[in-house]
C-alpha atoms as a PDB file:
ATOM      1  CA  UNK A   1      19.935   7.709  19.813  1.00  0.00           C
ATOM      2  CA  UNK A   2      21.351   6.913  16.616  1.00  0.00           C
ATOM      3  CA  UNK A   3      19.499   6.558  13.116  1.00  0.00           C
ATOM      4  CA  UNK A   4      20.615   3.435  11.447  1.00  0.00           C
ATOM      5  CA  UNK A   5      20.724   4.583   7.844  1.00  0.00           C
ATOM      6  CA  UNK A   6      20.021   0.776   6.736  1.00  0.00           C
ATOM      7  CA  UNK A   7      16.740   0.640   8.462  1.00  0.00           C
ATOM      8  CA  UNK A   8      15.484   4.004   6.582  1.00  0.00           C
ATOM      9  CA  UNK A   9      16.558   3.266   3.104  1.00  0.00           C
ATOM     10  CA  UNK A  10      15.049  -0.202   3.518  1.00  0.00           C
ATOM     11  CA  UNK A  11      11.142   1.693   4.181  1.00  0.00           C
ATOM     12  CA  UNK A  12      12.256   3.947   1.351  1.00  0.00           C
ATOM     13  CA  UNK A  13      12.525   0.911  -0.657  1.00  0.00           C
ATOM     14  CA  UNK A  14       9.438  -0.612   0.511  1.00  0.00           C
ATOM     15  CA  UNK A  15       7.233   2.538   0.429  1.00  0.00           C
ATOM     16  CA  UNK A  16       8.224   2.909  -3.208  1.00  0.00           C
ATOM     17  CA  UNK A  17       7.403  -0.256  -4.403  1.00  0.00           C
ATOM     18  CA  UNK A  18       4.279  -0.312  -2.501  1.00  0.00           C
ATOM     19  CA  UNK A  19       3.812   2.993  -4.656  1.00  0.00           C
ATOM     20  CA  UNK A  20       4.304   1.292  -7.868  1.00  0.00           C
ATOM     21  CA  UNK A  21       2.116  -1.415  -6.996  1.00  0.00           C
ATOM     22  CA  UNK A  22      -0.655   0.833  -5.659  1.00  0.00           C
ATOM     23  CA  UNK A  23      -0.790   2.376  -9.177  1.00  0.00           C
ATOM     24  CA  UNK A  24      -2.463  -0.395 -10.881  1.00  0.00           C
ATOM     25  CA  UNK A  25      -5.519   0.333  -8.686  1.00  0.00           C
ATOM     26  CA  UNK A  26      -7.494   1.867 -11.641  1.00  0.00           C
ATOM     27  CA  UNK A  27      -7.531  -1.549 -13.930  1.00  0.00           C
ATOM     28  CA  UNK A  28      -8.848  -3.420 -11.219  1.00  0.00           C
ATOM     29  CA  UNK A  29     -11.575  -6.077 -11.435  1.00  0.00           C
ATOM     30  CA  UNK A  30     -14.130  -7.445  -9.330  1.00  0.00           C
ATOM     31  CA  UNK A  31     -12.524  -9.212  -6.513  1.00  0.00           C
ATOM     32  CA  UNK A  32     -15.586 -11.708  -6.761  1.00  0.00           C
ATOM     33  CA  UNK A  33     -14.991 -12.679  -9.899  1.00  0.00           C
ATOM     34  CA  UNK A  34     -11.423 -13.797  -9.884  1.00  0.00           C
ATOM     35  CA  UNK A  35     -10.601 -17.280 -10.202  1.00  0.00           C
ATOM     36  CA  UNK A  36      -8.955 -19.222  -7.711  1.00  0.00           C
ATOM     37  CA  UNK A  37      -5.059 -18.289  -6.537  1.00  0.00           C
ATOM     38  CA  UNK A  38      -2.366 -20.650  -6.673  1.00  0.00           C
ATOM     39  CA  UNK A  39      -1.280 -22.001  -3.190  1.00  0.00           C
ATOM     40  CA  UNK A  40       2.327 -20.737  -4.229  1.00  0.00           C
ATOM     41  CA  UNK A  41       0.898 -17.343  -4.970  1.00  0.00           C
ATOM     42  CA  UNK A  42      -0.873 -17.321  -1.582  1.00  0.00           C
ATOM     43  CA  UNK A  43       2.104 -18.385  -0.027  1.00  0.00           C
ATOM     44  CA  UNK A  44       4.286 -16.012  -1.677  1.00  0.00           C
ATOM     45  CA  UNK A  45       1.730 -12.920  -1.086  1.00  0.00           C
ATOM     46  CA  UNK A  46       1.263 -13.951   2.760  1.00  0.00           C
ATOM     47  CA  UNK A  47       5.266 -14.218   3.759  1.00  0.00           C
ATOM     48  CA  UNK A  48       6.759 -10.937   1.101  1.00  0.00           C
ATOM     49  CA  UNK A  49       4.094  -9.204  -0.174  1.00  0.00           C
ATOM     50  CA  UNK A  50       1.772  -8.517   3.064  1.00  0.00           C
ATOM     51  CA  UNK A  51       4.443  -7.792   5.352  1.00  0.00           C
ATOM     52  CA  UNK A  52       6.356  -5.228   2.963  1.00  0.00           C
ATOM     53  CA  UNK A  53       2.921  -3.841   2.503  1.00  0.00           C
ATOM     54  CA  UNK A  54       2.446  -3.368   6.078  1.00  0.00           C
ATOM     55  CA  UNK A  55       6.031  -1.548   6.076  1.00  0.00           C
ATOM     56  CA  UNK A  56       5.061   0.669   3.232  1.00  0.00           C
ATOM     57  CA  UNK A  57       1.609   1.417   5.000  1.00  0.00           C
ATOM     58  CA  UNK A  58       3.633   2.195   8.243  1.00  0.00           C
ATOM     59  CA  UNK A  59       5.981   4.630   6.451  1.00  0.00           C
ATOM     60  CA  UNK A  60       3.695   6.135   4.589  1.00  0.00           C
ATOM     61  CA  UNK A  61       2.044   7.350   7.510  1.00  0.00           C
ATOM     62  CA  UNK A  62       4.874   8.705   8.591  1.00  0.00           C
ATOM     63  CA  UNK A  63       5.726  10.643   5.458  1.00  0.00           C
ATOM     64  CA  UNK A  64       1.979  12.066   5.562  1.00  0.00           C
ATOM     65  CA  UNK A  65       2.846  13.313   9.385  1.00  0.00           C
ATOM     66  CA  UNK A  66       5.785  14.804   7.773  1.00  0.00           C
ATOM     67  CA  UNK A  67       4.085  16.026   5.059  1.00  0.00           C
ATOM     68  CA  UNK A  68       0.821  17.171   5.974  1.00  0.00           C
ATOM     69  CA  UNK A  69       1.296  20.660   6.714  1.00  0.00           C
ATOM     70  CA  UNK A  70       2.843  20.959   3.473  1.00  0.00           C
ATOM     71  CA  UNK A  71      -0.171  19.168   2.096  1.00  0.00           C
ATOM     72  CA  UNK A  72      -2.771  21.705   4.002  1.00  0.00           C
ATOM     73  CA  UNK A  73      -0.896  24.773   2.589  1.00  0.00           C
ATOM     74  CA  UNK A  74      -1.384  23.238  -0.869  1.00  0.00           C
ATOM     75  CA  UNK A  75      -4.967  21.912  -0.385  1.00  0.00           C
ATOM     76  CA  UNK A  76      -4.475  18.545  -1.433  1.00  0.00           C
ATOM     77  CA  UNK A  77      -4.255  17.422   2.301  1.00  0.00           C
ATOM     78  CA  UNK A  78      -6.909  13.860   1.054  1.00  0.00           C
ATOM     79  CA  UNK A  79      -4.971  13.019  -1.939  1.00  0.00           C
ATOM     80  CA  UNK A  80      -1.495  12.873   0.578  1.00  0.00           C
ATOM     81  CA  UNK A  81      -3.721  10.744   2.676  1.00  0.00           C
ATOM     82  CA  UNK A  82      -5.195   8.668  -0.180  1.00  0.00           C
ATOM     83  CA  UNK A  83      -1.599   8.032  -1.712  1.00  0.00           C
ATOM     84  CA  UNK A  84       0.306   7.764   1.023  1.00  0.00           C
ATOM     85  CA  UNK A  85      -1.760   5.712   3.835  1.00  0.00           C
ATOM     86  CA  UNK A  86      -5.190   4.307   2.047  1.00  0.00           C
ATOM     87  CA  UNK A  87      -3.917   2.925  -1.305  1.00  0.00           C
ATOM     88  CA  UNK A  88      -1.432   0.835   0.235  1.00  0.00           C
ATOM     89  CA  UNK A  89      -3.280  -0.268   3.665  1.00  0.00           C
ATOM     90  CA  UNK A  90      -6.392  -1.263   0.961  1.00  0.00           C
ATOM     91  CA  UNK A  91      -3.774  -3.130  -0.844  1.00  0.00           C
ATOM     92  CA  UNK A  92      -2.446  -4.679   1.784  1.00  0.00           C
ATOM     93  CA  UNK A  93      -5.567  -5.324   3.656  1.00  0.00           C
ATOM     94  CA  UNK A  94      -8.558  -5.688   1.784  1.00  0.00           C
ATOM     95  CA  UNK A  95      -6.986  -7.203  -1.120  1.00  0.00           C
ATOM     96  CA  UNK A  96      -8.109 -11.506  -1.313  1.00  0.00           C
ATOM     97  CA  UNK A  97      -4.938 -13.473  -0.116  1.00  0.00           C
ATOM     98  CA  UNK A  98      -3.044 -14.155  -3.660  1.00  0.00           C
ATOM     99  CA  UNK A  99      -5.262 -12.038  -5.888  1.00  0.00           C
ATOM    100  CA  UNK A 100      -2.937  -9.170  -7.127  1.00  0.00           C
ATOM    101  CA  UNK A 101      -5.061  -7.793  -9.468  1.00  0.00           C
ATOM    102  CA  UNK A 102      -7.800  -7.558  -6.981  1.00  0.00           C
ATOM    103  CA  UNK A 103      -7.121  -4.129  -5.330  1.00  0.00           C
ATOM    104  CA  UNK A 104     -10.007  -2.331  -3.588  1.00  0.00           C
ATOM    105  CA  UNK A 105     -10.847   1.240  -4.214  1.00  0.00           C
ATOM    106  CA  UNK A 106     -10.283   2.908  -0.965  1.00  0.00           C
ATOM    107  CA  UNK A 107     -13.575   4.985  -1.100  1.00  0.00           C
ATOM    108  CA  UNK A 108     -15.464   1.257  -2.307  1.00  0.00           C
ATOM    109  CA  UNK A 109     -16.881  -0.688   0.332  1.00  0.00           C
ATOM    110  CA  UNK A 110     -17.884  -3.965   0.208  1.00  0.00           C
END
């Protein structure tokens, strides 16, 4: 079996601009409170943005497999989990269709 070198660089991509989206988290606002999202912006958020998201929650994952024994020597075997899996899954998932400044904590629940 063969590792197409495309394919990898392409989550590597992804996962790091899922990263530099997921860092905004802290500025958030109420997802209730948000005004209405443009149909383009829905549009645009349900055909890029979610699917990359679910690509960057994907291979996260599989950097925190890769990772996590490195992460349990260290102690900081949550925050791996928190920045690699839960930031961008909440962003991806709980986050209102079109609302991108509406990103759910991952500890918040609503």
């Amino acid at each position: 079996m063969q590792i197409d070198r495309r394919k990898i660089n392409a989550l590597v991509m992804c996962a790091a601009m899922m990263a530099g989206l997921a860092g905004k988290s802290a500025m958030a606002e109420e997802c209730e409170k948000q005004p209405r999202a443009d149909p383009g912006t829905m549009t645009a958020d349900a055909a890029v943005v979610r699917p990359v998201g679910t690509v960057a929650t994907v291979a996260g994952f599989a950097l925190f497999l890769i990772s996590s024994p490195f992460a349990a020597m260290g102690g900081n075997t949550h925050e791996a989990w928190e920045s690699l899996v839960a930031e961008p899954a909440n962003y991806t998932f709980k986050r209102p269709l079109g609302h991108f400044d509406c990103e759910p904590q991952a500890g918040k629940k609503k």
